[in-house]
Protein backbone atom coordinates (compact mmCIF):
# COMPACT_ATOMS: atom_id res chain seq x y z
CA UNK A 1 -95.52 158.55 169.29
CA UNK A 2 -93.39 161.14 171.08
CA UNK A 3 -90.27 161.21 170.15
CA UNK A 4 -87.82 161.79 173.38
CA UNK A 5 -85.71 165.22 173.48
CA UNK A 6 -81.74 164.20 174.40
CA UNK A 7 -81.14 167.99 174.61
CA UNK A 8 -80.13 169.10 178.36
CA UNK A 9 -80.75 172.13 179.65
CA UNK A 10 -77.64 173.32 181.06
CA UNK A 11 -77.71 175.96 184.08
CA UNK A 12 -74.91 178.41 185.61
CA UNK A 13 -74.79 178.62 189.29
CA UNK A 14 -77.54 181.32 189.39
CA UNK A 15 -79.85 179.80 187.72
CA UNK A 16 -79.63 176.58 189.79
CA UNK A 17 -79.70 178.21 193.11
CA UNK A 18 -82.59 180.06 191.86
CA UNK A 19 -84.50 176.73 190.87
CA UNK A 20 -83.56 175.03 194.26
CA UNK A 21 -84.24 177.72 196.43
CA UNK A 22 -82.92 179.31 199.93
CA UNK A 23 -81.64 177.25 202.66
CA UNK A 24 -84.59 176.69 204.45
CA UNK A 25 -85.72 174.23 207.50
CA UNK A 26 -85.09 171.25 205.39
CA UNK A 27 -81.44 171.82 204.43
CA UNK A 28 -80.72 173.04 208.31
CA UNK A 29 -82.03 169.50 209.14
CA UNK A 30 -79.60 167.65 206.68
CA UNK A 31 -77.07 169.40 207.61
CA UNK A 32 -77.36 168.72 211.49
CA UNK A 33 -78.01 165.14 210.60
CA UNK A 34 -74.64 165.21 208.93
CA UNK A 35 -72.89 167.02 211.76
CA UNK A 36 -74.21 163.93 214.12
CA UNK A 37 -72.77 161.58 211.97
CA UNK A 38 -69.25 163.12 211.78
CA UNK A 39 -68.95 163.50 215.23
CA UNK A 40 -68.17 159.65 216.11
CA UNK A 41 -65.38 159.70 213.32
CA UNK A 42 -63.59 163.30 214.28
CA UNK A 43 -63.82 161.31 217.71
CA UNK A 44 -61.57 158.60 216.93
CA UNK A 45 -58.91 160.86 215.00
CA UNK A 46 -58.38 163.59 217.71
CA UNK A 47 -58.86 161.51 220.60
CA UNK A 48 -54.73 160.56 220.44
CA UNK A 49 -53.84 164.04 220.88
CA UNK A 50 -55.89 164.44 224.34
CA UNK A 51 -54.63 160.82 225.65
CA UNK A 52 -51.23 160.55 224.32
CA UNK A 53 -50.39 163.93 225.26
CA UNK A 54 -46.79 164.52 226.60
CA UNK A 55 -46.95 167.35 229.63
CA UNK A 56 -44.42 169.80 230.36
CA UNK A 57 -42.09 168.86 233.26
CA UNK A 58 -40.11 169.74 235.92
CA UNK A 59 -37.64 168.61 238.54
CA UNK A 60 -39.28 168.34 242.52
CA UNK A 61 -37.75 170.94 244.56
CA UNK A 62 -35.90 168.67 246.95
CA UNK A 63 -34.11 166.72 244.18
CA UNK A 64 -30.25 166.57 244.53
CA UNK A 65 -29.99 165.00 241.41
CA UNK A 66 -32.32 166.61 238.72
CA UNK A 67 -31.33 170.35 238.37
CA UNK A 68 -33.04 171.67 235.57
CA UNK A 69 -34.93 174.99 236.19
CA UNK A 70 -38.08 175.50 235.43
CA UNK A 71 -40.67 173.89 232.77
CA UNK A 72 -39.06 172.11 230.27
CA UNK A 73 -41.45 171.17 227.30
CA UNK A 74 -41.67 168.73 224.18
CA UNK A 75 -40.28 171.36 221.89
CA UNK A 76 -36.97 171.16 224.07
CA UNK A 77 -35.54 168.11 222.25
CA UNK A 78 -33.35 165.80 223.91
CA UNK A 79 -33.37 167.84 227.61
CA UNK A 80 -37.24 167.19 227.05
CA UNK A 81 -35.66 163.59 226.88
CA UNK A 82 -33.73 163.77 230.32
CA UNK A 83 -36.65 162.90 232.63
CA UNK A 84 -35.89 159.22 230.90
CA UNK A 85 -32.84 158.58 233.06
CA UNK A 86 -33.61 160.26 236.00
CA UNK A 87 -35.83 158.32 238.64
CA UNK A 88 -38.76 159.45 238.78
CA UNK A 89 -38.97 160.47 242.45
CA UNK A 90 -36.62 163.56 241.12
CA UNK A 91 -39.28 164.76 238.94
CA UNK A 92 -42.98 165.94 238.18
CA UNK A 93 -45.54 166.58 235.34
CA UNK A 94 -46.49 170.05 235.63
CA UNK A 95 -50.13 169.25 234.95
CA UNK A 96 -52.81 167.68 237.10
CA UNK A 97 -52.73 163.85 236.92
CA UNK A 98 -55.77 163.22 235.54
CA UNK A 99 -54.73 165.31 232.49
CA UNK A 100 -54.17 161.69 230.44
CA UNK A 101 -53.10 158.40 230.14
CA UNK A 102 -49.51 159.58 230.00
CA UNK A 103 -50.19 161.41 233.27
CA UNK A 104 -52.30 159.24 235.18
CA UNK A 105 -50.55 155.53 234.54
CA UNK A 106 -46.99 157.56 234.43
CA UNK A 107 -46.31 156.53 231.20
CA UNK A 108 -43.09 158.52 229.20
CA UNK A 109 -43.95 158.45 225.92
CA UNK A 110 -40.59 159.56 224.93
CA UNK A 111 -39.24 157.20 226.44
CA UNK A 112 -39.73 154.64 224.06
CA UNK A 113 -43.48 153.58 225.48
CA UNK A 114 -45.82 155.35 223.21
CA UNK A 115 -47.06 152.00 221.74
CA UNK A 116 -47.78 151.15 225.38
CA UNK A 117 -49.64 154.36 226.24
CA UNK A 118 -51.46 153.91 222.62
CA UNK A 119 -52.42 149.98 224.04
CA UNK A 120 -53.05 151.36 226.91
CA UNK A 121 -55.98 153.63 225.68
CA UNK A 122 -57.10 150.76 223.21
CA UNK A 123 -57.53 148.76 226.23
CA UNK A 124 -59.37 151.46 228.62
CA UNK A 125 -61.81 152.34 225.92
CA UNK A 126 -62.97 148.61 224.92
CA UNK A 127 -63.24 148.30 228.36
CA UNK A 128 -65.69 151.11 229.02
């Protein structure tokens, strides 16, 4: 009888990339194969950024009421917050309004209705 050898031959990072070889057809096929399989998941995490966006705004030229000047942007803080208590006949998104949900449904996600615009989506996507 042969008696089995528990030794292990242990290899540095040369040595195994030696053994194993370039990356050849094979490992450009796993590795697309992977891609295609993270694509579904980055999908679902990014996808809130595109839909829940918040636009840049402005007041409409013929308000009397809203007097702000020029774009006024999420990094603005609370004059950001201002379109909130104006009606919204004094103001526009600066984008087109197919840009999201926030722009299409004229949602203000500021305003206290980002678990609406976040249903909202939900809702749109089960649907499709």
């Amino acid at each position: 009888m042969e008696e089995k050898s528990d030794s292990k031959e242990v290899l540095n990072i040369d040595e195994l990339t030696e053994r194993v070889g370039p990356f050849g057809l094979y490992q450009i096929r796993i590795q697309f194969l992977f891609f295609l399989l993270m694509l579904p998941l980055t999908y679902q995490v990014l996808i809130m950024y595109f839909v829940a966006e918040n636009p840049p705004w402005q007041c409409k030229h013929e308000s009397k009421v809203c007097l702000y000047k020029g774009l006024l942007t999420s990094n603005m803080g609370k004059k950001f917050q201002r379109r909130c208590y104006l009606n919204r006949s004094e103001w526009e998104y600066s984008t087109s309004k197919d840009l999201s949900i926030v722009t299409e449904k004229y949602m203000f996600s500021y305003c206290g209705e980002i678990f609406a615009t976040k249903l909202l989506f939900v809702v749109e996507h089960v649907a499709n």
